[in-house]
N, C-alpha and C. Protein backbone atom coordinates (compact mmCIF):
# COMPACT_ATOMS: atom_id res chain seq x y z
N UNK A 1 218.41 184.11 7.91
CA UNK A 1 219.42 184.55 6.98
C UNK A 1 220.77 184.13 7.53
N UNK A 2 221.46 183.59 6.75
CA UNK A 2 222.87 183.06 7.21
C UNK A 2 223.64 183.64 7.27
N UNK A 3 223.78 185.60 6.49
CA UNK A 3 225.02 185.54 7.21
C UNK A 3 224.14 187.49 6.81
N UNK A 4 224.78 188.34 7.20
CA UNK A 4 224.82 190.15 7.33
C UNK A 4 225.18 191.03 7.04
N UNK A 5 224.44 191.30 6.09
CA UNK A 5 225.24 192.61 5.16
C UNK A 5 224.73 194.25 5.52
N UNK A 6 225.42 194.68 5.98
CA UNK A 6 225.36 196.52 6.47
C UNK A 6 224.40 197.03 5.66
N UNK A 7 223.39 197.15 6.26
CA UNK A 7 222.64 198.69 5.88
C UNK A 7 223.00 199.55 5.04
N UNK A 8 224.37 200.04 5.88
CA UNK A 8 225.06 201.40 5.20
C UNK A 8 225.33 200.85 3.74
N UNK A 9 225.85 199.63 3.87
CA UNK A 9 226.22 198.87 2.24
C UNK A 9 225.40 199.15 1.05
N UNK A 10 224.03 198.75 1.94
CA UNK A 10 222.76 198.15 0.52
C UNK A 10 222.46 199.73 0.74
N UNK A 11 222.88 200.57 1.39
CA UNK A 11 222.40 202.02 1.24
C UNK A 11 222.97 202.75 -0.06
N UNK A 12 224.43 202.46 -0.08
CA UNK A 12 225.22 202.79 -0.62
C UNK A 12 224.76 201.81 -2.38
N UNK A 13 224.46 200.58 -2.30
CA UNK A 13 223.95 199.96 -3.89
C UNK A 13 222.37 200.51 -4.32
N UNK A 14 221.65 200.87 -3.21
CA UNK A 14 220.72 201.31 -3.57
C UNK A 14 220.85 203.30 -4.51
N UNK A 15 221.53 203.86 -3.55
CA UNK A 15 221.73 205.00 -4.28
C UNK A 15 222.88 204.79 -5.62
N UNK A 16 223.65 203.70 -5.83
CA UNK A 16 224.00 203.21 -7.27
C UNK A 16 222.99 202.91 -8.28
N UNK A 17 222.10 202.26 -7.38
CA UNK A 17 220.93 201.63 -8.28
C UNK A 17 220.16 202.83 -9.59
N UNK A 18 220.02 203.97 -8.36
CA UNK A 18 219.35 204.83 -8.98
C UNK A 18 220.18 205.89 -9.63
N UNK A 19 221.65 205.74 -9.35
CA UNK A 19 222.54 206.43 -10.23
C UNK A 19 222.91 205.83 -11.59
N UNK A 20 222.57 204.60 -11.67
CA UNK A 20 222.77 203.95 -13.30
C UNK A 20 221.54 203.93 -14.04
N UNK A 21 220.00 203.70 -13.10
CA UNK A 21 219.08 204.54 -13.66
C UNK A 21 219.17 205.52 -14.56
N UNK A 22 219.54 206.70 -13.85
CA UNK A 22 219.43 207.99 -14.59
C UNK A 22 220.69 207.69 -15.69
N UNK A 23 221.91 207.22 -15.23
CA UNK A 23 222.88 207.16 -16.43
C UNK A 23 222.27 206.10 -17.75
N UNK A 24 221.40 204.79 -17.34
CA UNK A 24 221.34 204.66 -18.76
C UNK A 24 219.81 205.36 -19.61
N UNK A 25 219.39 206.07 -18.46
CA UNK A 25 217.94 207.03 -19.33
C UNK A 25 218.73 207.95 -20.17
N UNK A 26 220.23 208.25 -19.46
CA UNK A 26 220.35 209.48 -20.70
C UNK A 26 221.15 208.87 -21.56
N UNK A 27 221.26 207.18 -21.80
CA UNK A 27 221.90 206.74 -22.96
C UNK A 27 220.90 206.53 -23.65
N UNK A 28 219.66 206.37 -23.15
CA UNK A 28 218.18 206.08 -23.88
C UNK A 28 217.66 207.06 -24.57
N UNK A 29 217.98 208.19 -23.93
CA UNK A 29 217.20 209.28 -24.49
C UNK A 29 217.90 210.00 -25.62
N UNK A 30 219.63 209.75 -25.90
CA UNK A 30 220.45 210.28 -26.44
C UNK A 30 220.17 209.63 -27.71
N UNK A 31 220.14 207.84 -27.51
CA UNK A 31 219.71 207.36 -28.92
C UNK A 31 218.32 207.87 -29.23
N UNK A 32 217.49 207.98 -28.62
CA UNK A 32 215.70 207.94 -29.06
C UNK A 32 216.07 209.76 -30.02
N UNK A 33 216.79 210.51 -29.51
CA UNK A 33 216.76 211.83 -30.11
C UNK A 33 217.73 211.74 -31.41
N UNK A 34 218.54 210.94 -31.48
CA UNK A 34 219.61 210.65 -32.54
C UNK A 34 218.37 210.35 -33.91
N UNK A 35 217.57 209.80 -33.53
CA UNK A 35 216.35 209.45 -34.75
C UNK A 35 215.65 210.39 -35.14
N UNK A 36 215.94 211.68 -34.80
CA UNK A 36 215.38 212.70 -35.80
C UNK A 36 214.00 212.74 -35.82
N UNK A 37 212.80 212.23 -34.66
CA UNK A 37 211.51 212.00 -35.45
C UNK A 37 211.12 213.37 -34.57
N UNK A 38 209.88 213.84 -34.54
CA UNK A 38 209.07 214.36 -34.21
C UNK A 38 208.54 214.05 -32.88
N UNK A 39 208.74 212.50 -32.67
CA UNK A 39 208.26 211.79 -31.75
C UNK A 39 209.11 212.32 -30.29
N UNK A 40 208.51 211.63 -29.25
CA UNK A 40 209.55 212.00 -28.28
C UNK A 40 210.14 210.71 -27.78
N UNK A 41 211.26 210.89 -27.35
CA UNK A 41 212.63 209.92 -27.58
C UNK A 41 211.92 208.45 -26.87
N UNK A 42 211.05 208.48 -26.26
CA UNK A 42 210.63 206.65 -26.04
C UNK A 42 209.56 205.99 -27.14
N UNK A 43 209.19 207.11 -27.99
CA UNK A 43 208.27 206.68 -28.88
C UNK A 43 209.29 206.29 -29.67
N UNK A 44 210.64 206.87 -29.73
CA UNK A 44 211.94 207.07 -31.15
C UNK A 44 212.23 205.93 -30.82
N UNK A 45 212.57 205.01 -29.85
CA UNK A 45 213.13 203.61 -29.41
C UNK A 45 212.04 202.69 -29.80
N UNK A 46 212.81 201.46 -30.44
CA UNK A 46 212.07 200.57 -30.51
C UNK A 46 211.40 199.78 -28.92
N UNK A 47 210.20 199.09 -29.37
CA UNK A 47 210.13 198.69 -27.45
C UNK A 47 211.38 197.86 -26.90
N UNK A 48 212.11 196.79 -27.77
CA UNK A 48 213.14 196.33 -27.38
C UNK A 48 214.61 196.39 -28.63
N UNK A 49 215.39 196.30 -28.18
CA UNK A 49 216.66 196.40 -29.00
C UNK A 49 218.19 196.52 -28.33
N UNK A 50 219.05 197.06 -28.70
CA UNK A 50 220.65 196.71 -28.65
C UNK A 50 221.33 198.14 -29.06
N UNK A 51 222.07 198.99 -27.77
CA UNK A 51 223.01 199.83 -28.79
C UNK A 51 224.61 199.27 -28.13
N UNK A 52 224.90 198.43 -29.21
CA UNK A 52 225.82 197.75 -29.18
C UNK A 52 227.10 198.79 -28.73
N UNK A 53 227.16 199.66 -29.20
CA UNK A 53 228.38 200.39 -29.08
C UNK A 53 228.18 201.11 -27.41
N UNK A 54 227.41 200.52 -26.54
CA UNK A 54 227.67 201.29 -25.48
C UNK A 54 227.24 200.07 -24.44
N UNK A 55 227.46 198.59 -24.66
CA UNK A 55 227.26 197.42 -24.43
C UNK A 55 225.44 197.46 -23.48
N UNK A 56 224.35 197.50 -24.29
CA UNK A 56 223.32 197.39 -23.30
C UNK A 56 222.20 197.17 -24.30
N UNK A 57 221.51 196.63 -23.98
CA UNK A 57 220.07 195.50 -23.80
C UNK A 57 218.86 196.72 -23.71
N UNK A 58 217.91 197.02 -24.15
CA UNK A 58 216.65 197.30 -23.12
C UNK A 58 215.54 196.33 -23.87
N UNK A 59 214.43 196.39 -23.29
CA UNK A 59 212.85 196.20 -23.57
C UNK A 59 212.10 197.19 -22.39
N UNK A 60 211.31 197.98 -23.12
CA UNK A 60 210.08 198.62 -22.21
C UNK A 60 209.46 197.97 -22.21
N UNK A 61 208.35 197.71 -20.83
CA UNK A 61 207.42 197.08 -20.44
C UNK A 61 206.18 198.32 -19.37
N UNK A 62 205.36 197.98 -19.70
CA UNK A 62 204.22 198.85 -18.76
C UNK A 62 204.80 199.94 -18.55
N UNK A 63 205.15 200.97 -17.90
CA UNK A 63 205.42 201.53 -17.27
C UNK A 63 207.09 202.00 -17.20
N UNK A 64 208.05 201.14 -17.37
CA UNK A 64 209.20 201.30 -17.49
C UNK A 64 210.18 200.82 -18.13
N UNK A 65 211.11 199.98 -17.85
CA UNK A 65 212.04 199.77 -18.70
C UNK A 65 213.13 198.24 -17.96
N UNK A 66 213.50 197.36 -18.84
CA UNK A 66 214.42 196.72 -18.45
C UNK A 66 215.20 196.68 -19.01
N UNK A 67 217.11 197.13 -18.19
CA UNK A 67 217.99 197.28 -18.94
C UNK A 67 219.27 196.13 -19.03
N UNK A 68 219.96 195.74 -19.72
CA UNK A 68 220.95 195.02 -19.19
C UNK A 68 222.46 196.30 -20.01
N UNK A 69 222.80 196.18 -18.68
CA UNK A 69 223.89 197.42 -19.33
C UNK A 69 224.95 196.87 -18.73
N UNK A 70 226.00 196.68 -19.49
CA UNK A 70 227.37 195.82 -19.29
C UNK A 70 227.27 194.66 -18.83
N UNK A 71 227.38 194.07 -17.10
CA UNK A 71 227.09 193.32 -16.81
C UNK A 71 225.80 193.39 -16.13
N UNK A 72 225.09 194.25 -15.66
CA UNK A 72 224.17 194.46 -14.34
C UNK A 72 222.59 194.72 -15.06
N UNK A 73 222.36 194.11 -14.51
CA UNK A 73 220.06 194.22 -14.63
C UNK A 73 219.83 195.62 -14.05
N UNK A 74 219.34 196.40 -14.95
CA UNK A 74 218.78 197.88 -13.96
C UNK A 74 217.29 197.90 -14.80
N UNK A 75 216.41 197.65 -13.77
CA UNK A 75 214.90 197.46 -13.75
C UNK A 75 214.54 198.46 -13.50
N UNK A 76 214.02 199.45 -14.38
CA UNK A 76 212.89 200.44 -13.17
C UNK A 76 211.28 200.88 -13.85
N UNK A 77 211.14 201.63 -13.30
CA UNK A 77 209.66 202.18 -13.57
C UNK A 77 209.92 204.00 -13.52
N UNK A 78 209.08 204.53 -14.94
CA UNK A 78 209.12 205.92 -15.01
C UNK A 78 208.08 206.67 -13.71
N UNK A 79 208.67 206.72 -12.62
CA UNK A 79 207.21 207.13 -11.75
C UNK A 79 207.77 208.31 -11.40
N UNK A 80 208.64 209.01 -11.65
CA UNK A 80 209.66 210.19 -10.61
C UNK A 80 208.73 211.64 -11.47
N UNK A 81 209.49 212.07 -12.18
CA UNK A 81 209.06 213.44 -12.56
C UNK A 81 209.01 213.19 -14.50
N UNK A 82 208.07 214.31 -14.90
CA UNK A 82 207.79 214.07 -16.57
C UNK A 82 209.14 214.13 -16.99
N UNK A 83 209.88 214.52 -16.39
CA UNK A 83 211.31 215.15 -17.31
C UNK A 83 212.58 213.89 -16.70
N UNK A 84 211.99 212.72 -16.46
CA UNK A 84 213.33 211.53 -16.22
C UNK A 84 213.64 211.72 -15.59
N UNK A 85 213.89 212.71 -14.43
CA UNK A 85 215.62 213.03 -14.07
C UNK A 85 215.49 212.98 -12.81
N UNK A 86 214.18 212.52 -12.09
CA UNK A 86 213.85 211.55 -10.52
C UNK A 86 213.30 210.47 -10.61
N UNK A 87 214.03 208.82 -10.09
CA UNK A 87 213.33 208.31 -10.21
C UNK A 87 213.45 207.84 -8.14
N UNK A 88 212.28 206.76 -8.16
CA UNK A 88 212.35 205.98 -7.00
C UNK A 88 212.62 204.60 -6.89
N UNK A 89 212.65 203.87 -5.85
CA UNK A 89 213.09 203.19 -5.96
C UNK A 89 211.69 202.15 -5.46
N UNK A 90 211.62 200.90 -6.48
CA UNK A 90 210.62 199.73 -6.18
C UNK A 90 211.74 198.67 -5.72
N UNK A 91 210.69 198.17 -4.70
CA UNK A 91 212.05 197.23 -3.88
C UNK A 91 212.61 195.95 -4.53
N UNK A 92 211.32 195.36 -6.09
CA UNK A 92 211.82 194.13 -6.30
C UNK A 92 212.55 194.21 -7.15
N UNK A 93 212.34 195.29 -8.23
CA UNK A 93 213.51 195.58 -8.78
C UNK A 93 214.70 196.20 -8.81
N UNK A 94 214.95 196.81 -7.42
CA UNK A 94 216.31 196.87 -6.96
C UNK A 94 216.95 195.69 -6.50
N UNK A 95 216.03 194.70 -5.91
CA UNK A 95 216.63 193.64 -5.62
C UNK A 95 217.06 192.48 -7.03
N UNK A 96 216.08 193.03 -7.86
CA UNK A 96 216.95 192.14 -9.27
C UNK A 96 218.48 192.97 -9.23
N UNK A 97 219.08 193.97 -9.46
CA UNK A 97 220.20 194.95 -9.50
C UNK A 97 221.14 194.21 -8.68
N UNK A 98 220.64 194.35 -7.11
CA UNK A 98 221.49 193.44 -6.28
C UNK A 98 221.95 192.43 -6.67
N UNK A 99 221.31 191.53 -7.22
CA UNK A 99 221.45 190.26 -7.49
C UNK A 99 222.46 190.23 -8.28
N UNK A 100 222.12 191.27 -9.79
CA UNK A 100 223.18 191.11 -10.75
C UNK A 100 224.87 191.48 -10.25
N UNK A 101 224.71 192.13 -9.52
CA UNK A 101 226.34 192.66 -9.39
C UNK A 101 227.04 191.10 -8.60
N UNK A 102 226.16 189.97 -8.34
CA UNK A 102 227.43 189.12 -8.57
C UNK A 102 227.94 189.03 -7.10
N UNK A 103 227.55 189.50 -5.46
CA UNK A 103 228.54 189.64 -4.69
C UNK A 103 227.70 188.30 -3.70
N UNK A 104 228.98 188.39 -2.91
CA UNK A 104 229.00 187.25 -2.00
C UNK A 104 227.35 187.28 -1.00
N UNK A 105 226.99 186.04 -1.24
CA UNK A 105 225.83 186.01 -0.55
C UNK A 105 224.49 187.19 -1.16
N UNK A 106 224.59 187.48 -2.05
CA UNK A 106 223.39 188.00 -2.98
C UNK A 106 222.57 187.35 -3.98
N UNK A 107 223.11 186.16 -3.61
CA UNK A 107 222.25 185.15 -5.32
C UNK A 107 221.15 184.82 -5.31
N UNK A 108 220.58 184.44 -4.29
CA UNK A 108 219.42 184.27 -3.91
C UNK A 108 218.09 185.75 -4.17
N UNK A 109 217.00 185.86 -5.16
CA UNK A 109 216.88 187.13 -5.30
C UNK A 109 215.55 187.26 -4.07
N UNK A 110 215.33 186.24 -3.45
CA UNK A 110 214.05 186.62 -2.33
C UNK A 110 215.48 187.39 -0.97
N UNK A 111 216.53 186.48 -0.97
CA UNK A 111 217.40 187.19 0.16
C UNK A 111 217.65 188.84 -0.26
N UNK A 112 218.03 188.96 -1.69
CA UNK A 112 217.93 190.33 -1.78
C UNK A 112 217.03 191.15 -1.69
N UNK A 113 215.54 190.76 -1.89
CA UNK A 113 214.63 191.43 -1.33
C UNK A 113 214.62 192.18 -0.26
N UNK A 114 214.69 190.89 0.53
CA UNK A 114 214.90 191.19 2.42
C UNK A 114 215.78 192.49 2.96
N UNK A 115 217.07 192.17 1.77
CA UNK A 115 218.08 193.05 2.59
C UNK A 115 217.89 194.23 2.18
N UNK A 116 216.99 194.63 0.91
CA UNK A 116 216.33 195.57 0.50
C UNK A 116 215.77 196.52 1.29
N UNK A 117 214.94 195.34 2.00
CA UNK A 117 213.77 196.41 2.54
C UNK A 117 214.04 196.20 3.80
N UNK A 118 214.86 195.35 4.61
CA UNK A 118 215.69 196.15 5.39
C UNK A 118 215.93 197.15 5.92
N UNK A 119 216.92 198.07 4.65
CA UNK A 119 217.24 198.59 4.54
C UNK A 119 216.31 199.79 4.30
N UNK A 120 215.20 199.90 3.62
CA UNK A 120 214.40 200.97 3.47
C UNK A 120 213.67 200.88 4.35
N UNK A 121 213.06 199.96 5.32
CA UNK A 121 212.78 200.14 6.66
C UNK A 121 213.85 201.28 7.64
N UNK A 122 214.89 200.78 7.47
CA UNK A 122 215.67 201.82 8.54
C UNK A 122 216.03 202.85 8.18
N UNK A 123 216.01 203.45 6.94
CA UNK A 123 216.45 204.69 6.22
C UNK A 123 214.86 205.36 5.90
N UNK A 124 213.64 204.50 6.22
CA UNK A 124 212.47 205.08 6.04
C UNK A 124 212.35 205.57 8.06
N UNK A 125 212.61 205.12 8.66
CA UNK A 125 212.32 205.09 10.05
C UNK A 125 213.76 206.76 10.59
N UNK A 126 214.62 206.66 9.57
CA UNK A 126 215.48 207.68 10.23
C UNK A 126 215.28 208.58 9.31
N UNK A 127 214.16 209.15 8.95
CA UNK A 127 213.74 209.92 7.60
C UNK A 127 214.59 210.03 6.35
N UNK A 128 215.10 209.35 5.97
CA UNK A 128 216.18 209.81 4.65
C UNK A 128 215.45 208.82 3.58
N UNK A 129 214.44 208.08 3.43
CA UNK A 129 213.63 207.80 2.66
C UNK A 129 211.87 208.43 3.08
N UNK A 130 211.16 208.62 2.07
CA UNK A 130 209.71 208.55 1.82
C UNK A 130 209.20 207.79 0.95
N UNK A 131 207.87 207.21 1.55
CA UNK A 131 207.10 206.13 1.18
C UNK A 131 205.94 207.13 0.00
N UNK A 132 205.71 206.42 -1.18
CA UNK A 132 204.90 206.74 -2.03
C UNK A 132 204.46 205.72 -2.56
N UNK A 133 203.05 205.34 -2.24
CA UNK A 133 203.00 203.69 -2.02
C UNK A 133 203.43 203.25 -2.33
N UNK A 134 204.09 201.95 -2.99
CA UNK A 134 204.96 201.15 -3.61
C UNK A 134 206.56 201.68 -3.85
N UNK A 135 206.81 202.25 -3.50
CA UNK A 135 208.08 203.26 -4.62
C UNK A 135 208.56 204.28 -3.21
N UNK A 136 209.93 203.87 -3.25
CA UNK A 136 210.52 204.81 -2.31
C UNK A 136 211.39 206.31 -2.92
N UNK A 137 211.22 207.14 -2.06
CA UNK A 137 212.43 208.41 -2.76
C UNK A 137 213.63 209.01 -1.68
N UNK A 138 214.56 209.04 -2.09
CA UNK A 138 215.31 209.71 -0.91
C UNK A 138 214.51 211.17 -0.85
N UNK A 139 214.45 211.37 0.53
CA UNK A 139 213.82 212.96 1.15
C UNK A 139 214.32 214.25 -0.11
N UNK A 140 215.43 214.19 -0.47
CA UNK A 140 216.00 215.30 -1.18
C UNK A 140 215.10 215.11 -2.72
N UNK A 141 215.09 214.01 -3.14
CA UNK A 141 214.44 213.70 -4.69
C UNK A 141 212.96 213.92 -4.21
N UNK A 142 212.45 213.20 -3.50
CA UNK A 142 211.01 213.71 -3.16
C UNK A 142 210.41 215.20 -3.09
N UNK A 143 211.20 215.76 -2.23
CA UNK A 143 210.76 217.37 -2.16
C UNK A 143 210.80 217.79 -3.61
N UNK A 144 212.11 217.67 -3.99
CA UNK A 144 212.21 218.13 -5.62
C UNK A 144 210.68 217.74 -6.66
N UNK A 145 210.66 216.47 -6.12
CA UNK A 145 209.42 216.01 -7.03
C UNK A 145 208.00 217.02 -6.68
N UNK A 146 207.92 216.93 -5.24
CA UNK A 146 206.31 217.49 -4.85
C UNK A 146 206.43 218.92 -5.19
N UNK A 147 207.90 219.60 -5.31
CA UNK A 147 207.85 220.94 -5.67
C UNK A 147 207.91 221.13 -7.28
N UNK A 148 207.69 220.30 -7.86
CA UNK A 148 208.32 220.28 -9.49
C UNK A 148 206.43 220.08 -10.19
N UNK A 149 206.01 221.37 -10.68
CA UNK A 149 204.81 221.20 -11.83
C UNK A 149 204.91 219.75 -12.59
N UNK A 150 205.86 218.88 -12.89
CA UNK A 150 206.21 218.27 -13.69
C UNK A 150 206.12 216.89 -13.16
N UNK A 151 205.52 216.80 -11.70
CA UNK A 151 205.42 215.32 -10.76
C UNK A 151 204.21 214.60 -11.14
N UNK A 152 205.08 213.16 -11.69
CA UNK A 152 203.53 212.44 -11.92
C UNK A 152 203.29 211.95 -10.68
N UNK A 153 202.05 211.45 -10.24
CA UNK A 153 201.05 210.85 -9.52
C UNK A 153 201.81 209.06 -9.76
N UNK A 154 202.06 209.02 -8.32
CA UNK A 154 202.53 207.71 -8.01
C UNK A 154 202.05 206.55 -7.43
């Protein structure tokens, strides 16, 4: 790798990552309930579409969702709790996120990988992450999850 970007950094985009997560689930969920159905608000969304007035993109796929919201890719997967409001973090699609914000020496999306998991190597090794196979959680969202009736199976 040619050049070194702080831990603390990609610590700091990773807990963004999962803070625009939750901010555009509750732009998702605000339109899916605006439709009045019976349904519940991801059945109310089409699988892909546009709410123009709040500049963002999605398509669901398997399991989760791909967003383009303003400028930035926010990829994730519903794996946290039934009720949205934990998610974790999968390393390749945080590293798409990285990528999008555009910064020096991030373009490459296998380098963002790296600095990814990196990074969840050393925040998994100083306990402030947990491993759930594939899918990381900060310690605080995790407990919440294993203590929450409402935790899906990851």
């Amino acid at each position: 790798m040619a050049f070194d970007v702080n831990p603390i950094f990609i610590n700091i985009v990773l807990k963004q990552y999962l803070a625009d997560v939750t901010l555009v689930v509750g732009i998702l969920k605000a339109e899916g309930e605006k439709r009045g159905t019976s349904q519940t608000w991801q059945k109310a969304m089409y699988k892909s579409g546009e709410i123009p007035e709040m500049e963002l993109e999605y398509d669901f796929h398997g399991i989760g969702c791909w967003v383009k919201y303003k400028d930035r890719i926010i990829d994730f997967d519903f794996r946290g709790d039934a009720g949205n409001t934990v998610f974790g973090i999968d390393p390749w699609l945080a590293a798409h996120y990285l990528q999008s914000l555009d910064l020096k020496g991030c373009y490459d999306l296998d380098i963002c990988h790296k600095l990814i998991m990196a990074t969840i190597y050393k925040l998994l090794s100083e306990g402030e992450l947990v491993a759930s196979d594939d899918v990381y959680f900060y310690t605080n969202d995790y407990y919440k999850l294993s203590k929450s009736r409402l935790f899906r199976s990851v």
